[in-house]
N, C-alpha and C. Protein backbone atom coordinates (compact mmCIF):
# COMPACT_ATOMS: atom_id res chain seq x y z
N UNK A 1 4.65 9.77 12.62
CA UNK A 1 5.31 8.51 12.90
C UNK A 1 6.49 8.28 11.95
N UNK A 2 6.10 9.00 10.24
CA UNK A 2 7.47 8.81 9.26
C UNK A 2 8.20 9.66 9.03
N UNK A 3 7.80 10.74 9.98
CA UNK A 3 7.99 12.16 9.54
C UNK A 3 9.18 12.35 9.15
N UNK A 4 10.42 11.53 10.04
CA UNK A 4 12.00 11.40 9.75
C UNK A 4 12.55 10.74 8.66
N UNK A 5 11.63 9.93 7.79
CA UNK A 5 12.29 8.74 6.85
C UNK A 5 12.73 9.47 5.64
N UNK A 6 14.11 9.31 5.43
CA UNK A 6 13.96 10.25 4.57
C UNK A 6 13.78 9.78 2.83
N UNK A 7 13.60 10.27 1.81
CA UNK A 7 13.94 9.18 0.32
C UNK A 7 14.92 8.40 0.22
N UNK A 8 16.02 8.68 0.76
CA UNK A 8 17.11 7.79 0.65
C UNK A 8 17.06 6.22 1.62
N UNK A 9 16.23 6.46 2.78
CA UNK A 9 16.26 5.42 3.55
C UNK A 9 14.78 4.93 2.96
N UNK A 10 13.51 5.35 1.97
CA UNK A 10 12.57 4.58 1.68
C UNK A 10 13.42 3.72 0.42
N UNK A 11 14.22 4.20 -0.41
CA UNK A 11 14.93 4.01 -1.51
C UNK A 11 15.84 2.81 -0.83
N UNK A 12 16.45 2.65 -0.23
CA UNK A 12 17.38 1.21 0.70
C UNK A 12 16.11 0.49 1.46
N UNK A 13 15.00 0.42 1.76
CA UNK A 13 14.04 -0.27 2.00
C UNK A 13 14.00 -0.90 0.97
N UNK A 14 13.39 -0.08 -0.40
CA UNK A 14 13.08 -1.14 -1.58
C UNK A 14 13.81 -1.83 -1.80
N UNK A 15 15.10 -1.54 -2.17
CA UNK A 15 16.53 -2.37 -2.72
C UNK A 15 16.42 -3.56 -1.93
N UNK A 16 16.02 -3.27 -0.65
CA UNK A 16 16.33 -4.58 0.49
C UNK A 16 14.65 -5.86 0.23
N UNK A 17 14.05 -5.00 -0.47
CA UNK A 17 12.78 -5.59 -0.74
C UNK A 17 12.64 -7.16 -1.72
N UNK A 18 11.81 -7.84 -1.76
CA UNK A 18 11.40 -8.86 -2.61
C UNK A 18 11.28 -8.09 -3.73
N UNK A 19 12.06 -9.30 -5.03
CA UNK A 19 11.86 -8.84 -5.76
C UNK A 19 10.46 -8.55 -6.34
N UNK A 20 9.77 -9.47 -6.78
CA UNK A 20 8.45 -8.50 -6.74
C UNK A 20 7.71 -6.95 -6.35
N UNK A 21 8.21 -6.95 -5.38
CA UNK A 21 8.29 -5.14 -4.65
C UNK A 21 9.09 -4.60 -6.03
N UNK A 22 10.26 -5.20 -6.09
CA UNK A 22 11.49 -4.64 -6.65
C UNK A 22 10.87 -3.98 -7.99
N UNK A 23 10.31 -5.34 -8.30
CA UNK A 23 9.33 -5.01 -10.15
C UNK A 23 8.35 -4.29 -10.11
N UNK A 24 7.45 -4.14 -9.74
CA UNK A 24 6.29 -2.97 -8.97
C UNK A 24 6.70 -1.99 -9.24
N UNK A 25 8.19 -1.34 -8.07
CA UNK A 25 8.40 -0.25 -8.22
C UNK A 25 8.91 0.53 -9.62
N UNK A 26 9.74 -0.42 -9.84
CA UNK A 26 10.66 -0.07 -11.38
C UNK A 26 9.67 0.26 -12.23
N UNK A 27 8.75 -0.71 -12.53
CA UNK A 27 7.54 -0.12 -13.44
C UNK A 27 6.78 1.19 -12.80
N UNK A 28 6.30 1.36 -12.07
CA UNK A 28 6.12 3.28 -10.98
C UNK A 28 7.32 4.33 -11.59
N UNK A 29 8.40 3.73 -11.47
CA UNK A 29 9.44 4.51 -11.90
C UNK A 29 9.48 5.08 -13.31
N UNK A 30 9.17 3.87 -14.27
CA UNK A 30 8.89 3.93 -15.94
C UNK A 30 7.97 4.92 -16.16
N UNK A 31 6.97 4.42 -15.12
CA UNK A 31 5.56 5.28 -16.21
C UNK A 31 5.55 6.33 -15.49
N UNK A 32 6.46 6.88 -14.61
CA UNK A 32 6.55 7.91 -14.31
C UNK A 32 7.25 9.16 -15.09
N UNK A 33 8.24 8.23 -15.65
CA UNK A 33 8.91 9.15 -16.71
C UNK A 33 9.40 10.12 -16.59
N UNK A 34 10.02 9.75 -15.64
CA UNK A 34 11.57 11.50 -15.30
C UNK A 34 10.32 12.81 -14.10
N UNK A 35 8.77 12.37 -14.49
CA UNK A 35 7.88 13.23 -13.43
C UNK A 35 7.69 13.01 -11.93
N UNK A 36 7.32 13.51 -11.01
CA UNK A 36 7.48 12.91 -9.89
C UNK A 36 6.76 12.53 -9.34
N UNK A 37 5.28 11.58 -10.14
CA UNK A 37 4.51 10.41 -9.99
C UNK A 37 3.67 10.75 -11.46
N UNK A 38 3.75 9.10 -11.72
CA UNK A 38 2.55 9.06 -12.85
C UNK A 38 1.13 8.86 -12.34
N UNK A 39 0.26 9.37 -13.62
CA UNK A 39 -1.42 9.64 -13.16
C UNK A 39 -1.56 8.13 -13.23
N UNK A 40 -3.00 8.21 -12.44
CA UNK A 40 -3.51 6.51 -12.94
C UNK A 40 -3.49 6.01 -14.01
N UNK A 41 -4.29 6.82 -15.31
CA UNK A 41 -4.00 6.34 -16.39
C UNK A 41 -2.37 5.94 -17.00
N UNK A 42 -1.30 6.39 -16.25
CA UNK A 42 0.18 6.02 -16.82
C UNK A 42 0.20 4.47 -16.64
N UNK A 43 -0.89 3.91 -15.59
CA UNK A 43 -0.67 2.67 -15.29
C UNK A 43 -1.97 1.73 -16.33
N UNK A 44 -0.87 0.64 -16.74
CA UNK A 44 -1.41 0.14 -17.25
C UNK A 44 -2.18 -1.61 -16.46
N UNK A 45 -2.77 -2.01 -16.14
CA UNK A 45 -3.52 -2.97 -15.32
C UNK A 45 -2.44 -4.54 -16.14
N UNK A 46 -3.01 -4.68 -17.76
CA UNK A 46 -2.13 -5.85 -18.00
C UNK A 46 -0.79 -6.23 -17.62
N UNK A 47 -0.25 -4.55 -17.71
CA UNK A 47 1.76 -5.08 -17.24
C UNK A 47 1.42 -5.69 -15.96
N UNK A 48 0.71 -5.34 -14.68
CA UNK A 48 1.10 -6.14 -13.61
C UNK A 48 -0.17 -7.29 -13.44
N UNK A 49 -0.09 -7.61 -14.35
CA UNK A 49 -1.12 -9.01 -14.22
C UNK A 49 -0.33 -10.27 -13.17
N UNK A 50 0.16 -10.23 -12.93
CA UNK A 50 0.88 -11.12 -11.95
C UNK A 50 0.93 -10.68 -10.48
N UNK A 51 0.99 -9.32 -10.30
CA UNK A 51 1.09 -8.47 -8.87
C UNK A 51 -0.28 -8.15 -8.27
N UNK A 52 -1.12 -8.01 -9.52
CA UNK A 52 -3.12 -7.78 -9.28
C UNK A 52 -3.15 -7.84 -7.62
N UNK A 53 -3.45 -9.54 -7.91
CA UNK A 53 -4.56 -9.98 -6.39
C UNK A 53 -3.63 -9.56 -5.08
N UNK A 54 -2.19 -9.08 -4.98
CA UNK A 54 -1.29 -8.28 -3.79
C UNK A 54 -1.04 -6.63 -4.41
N UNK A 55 -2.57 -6.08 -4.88
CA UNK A 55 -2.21 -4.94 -5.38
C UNK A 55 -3.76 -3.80 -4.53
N UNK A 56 -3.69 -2.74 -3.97
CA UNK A 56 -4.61 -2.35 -4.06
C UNK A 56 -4.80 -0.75 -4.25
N UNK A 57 -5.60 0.19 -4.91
CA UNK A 57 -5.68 1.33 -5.03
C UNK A 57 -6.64 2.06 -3.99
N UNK A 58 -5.95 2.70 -3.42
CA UNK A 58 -6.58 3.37 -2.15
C UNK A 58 -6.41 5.40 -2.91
N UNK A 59 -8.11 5.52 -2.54
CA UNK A 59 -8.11 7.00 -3.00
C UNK A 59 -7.96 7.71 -1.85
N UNK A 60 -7.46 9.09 -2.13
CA UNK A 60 -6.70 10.30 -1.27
C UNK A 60 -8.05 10.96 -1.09
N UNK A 61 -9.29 10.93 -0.17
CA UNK A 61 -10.11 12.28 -0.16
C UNK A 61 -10.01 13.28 0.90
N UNK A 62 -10.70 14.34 0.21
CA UNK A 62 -10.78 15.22 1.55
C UNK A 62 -11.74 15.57 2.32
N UNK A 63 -12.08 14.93 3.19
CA UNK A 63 -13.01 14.45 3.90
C UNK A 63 -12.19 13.51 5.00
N UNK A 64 -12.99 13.71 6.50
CA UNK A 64 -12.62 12.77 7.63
C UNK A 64 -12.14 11.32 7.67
N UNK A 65 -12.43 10.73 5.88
CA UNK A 65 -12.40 9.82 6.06
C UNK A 65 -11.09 9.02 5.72
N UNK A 66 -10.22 10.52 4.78
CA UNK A 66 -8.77 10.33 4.15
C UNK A 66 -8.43 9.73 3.10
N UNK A 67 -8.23 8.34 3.58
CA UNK A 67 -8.07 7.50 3.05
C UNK A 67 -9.00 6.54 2.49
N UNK A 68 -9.35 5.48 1.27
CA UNK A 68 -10.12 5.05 1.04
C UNK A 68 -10.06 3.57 0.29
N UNK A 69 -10.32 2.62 0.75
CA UNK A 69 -9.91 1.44 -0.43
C UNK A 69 -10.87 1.33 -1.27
N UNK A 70 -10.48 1.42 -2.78
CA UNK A 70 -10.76 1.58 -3.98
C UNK A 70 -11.18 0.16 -4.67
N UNK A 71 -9.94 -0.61 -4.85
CA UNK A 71 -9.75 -1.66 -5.21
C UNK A 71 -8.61 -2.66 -4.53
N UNK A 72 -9.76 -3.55 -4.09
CA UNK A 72 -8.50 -4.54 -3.50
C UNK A 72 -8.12 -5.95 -3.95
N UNK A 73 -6.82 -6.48 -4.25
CA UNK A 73 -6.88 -7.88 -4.81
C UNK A 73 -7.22 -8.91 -3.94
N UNK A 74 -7.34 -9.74 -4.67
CA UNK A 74 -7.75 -11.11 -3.88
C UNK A 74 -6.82 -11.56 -2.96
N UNK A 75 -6.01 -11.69 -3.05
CA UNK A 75 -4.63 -12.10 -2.28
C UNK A 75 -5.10 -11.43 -0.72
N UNK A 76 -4.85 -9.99 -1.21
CA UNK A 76 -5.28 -9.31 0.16
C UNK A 76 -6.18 -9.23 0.67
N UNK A 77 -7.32 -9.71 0.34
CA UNK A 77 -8.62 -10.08 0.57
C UNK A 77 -9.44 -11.12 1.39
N UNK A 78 -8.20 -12.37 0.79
CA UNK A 78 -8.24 -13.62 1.36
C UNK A 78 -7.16 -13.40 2.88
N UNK A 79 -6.24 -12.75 2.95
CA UNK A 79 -5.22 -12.79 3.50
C UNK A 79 -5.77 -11.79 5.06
N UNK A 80 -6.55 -10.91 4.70
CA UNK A 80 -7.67 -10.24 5.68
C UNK A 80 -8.66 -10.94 6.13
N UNK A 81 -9.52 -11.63 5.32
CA UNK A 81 -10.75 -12.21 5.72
C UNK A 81 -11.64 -11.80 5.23
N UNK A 82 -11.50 -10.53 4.61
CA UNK A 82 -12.97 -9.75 4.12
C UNK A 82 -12.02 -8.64 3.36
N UNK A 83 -13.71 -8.06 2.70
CA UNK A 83 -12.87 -7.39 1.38
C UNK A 83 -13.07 -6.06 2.15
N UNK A 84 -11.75 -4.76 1.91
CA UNK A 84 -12.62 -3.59 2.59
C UNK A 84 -12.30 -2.14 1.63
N UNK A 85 -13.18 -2.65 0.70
CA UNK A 85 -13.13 -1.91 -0.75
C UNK A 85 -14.31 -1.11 -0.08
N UNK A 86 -14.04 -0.07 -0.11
CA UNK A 86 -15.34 1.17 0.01
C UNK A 86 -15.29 1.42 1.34
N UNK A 87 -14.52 1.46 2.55
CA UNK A 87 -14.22 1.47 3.19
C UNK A 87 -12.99 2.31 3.94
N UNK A 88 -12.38 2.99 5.30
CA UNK A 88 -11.51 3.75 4.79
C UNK A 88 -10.26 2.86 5.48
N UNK A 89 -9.02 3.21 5.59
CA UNK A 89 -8.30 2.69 6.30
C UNK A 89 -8.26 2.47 7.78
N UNK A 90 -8.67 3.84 8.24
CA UNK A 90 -9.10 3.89 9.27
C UNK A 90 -10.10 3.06 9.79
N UNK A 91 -10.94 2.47 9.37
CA UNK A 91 -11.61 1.78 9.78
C UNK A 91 -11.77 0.06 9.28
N UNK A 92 -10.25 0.24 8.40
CA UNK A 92 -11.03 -1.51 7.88
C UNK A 92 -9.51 -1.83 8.01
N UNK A 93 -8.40 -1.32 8.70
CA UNK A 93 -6.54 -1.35 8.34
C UNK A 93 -6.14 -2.67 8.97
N UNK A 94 -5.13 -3.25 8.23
CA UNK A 94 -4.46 -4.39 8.30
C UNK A 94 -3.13 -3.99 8.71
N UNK A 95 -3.11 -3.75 9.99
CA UNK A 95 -1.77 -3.42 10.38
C UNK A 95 -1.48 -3.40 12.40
N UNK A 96 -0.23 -3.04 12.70
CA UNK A 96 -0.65 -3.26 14.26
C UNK A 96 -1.42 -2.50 14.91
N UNK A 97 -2.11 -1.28 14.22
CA UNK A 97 -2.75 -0.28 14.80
C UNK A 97 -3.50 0.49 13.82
N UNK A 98 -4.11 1.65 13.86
CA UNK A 98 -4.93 2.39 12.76
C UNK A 98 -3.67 3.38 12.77
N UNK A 99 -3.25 3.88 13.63
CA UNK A 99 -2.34 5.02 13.55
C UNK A 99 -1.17 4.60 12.71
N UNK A 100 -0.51 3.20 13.25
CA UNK A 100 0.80 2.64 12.11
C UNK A 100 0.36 2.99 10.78
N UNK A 101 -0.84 2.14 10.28
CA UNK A 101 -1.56 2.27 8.98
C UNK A 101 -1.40 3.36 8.30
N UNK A 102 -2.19 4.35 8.69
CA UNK A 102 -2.12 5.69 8.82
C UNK A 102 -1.19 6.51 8.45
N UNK A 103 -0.40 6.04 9.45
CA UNK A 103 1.33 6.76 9.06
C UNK A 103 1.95 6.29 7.93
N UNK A 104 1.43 5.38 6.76
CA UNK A 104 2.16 5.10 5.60
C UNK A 104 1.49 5.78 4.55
N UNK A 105 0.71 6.20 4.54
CA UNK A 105 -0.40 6.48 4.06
C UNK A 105 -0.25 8.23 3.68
N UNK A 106 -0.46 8.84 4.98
CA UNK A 106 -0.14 10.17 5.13
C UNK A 106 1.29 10.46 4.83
N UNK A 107 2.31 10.21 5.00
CA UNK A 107 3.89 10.16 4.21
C UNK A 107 3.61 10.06 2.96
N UNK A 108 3.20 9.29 2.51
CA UNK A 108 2.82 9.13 1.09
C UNK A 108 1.98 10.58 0.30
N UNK A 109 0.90 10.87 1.35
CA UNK A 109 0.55 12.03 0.85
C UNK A 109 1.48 13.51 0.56
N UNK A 110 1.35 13.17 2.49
CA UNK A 110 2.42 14.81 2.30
C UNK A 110 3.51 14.75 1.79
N UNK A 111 4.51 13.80 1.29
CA UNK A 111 5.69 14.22 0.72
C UNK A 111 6.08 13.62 -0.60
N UNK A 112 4.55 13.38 -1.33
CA UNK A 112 4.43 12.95 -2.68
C UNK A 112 5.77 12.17 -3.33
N UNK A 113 5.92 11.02 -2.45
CA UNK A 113 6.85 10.53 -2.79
C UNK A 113 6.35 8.73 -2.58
N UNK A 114 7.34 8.03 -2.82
CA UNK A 114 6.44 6.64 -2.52
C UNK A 114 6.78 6.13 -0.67
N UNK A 115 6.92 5.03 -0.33
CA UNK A 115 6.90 4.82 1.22
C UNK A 115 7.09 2.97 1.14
N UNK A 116 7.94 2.47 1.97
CA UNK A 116 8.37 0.98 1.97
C UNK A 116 8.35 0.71 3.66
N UNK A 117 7.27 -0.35 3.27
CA UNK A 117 7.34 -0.86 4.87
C UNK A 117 7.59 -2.35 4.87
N UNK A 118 8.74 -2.38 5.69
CA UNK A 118 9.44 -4.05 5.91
C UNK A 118 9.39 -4.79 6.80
N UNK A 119 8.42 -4.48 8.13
CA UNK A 119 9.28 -4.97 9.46
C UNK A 119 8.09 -5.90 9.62
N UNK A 120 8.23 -6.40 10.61
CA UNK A 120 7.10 -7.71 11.27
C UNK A 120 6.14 -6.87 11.69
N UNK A 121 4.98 -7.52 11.61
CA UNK A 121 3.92 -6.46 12.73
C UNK A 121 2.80 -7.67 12.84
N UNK A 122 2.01 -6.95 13.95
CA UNK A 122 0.81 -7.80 14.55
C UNK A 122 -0.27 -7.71 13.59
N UNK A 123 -0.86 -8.54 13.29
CA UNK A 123 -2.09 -8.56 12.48
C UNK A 123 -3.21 -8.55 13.64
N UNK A 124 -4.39 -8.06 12.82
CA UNK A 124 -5.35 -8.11 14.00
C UNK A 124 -5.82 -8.84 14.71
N UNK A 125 -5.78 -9.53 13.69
CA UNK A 125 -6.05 -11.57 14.55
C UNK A 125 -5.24 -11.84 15.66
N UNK A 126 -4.18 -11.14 15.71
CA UNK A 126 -2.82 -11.57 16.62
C UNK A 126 -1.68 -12.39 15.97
N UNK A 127 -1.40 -12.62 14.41
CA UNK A 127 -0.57 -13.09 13.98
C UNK A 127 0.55 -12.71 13.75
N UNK A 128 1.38 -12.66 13.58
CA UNK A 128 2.69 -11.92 13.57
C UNK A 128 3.08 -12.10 11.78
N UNK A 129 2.89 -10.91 10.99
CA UNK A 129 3.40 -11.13 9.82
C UNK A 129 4.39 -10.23 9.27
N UNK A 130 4.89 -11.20 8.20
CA UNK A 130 6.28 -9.86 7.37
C UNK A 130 6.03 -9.86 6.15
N UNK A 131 5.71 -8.80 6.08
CA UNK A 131 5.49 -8.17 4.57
C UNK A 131 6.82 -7.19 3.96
N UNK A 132 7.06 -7.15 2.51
CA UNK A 132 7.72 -6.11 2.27
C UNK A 132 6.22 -5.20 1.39
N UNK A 133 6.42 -4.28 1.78
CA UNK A 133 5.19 -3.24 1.52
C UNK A 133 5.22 -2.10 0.53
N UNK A 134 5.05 -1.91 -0.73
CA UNK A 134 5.71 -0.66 -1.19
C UNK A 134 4.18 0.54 -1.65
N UNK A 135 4.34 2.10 -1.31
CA UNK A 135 2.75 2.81 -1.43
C UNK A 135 3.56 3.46 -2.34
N UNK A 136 2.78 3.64 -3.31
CA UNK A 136 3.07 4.09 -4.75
C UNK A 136 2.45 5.67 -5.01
N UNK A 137 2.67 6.64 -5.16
CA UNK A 137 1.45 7.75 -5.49
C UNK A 137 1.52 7.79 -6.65
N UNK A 138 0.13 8.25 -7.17
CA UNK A 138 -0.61 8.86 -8.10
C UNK A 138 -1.53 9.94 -7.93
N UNK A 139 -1.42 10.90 -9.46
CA UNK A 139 -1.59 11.67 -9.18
C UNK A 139 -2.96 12.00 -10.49
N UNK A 140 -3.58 12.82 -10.08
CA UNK A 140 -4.46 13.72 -11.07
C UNK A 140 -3.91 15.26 -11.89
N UNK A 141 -3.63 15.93 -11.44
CA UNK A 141 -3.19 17.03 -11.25
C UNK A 141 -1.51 17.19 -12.01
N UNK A 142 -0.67 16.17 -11.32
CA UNK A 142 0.35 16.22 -12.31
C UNK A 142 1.19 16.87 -10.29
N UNK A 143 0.69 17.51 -9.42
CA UNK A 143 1.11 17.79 -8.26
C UNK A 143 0.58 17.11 -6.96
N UNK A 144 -0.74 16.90 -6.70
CA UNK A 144 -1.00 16.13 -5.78
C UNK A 144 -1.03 15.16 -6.02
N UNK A 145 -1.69 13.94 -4.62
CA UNK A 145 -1.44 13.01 -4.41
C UNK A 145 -2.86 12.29 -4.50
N UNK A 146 -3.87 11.61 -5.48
CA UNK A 146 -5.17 11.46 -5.63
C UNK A 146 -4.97 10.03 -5.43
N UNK A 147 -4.14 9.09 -5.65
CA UNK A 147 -4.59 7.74 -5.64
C UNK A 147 -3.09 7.03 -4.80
N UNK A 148 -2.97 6.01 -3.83
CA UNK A 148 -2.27 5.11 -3.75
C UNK A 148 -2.30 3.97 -3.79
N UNK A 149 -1.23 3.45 -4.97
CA UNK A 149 -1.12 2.00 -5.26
C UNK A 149 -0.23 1.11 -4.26
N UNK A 150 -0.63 0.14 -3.60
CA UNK A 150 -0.02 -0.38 -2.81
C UNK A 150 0.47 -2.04 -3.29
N UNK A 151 1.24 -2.69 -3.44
CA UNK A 151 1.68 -3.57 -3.66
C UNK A 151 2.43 -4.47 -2.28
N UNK A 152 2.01 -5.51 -1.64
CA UNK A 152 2.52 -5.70 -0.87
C UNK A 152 2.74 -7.07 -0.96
N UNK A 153 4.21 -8.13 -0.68
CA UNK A 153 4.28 -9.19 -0.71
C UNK A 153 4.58 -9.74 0.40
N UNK A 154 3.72 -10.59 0.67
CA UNK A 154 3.51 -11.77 2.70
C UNK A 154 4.46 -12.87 2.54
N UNK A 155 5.58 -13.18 2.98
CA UNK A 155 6.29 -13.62 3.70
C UNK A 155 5.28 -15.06 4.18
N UNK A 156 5.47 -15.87 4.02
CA UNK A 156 4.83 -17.34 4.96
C UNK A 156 2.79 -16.54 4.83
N UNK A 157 2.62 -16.56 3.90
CA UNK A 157 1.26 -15.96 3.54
C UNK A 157 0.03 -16.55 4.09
N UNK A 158 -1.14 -16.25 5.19
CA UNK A 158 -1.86 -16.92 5.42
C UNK A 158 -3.27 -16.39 5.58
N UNK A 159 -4.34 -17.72 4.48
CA UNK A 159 -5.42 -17.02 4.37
C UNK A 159 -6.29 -17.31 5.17
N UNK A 160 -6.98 -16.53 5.62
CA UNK A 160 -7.87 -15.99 6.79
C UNK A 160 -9.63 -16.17 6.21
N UNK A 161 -10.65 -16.69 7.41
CA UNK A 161 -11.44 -16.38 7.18
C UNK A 161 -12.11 -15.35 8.40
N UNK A 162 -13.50 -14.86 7.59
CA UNK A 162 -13.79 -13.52 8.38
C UNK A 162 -14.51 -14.18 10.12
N UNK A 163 -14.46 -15.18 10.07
CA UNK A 163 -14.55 -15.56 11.53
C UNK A 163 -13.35 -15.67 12.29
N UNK A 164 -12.40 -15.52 12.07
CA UNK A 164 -10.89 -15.58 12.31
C UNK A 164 -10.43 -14.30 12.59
N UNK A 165 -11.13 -13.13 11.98
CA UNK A 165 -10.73 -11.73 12.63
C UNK A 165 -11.32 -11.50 13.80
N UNK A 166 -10.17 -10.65 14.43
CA UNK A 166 -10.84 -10.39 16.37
C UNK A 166 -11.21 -8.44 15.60
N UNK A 167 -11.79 -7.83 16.28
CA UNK A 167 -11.93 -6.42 16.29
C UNK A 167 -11.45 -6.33 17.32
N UNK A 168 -10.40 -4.97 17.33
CA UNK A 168 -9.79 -4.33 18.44
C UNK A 168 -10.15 -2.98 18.37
């Protein structure tokens, strides 16, 4: 689905991004340090004490299940309806589809680079939201792609309860 995007057009996504996105990334950039992603440990939890509860770490496995939410903030939590920490994307995704989801996700993997998503999309409920979205990689290895940090900021933000989600 991203297969065409290239760094330069995820790189003019961010720029076009909230600042918040903006600060997120710059700090990714820092503790990355001239490498071409910092490990988890480069990240430090206090610097983004303000971004936390619109922050979540989704692990890379290998296994059917891919993708995985790790840790999710409150923001996004409330903003879902339910928490879907331990869970994979595939099966718990906040987006117009599992495959959209998916496709930010896997870009992120295969081309160990980060990924910015800006546009309106359907929430599952049927709401129409705009997020600026930024997927961060991390790495173990110093080459693959073991963890993504996602930072995402909602536009007209609205919190949801879990009777309020439809399953599609």
């Amino acid at each position: 689905m991203y297969e065409g995007v290239t760094e330069d057009e995820v790189e003019r996504r961010i720029a076009a991004s909230h600042d918040s996105v903006r600060t997120v990334y710059d700090y990714w950039r820092q503790r990355a340090a001239g490498r071409r992603m910092p490990t988890r440990s480069d990240i430090e939890p206090a610097d983004l004490k303000p971004y936390l509860p619109a922050m979540m770490l989704v692990d890379v496995v290998h296994d059917t299940r891919r993708f995985i939410y790790r840790l999710v903030g409150t923001h996004e939590v409330a903003g879902r309806g339910r928490d879907p920490t331990g869970l994979s994307v595939a099966e718990a995704f906040y987006a117009g589809s599992a495959e959209e989801a998916l496709a930010a996700y896997e870009y992120v993997a295969r081309e160990r680079r980060p990924f910015c998503f800006c546009e309106p999309y359907l929430t599952p409920d049927g709401w129409e939201e705009r997020e600026d979205t930024v997927y961060l990689p991390l790495t173990r290895d110093g080459e693959t792609v073991g963890i993504i940090l996602v930072y995402a900021y909602t536009y007209g933000f609205k919190a949801r309860g879990a009777a309020s989600l439809v399953v599609r």
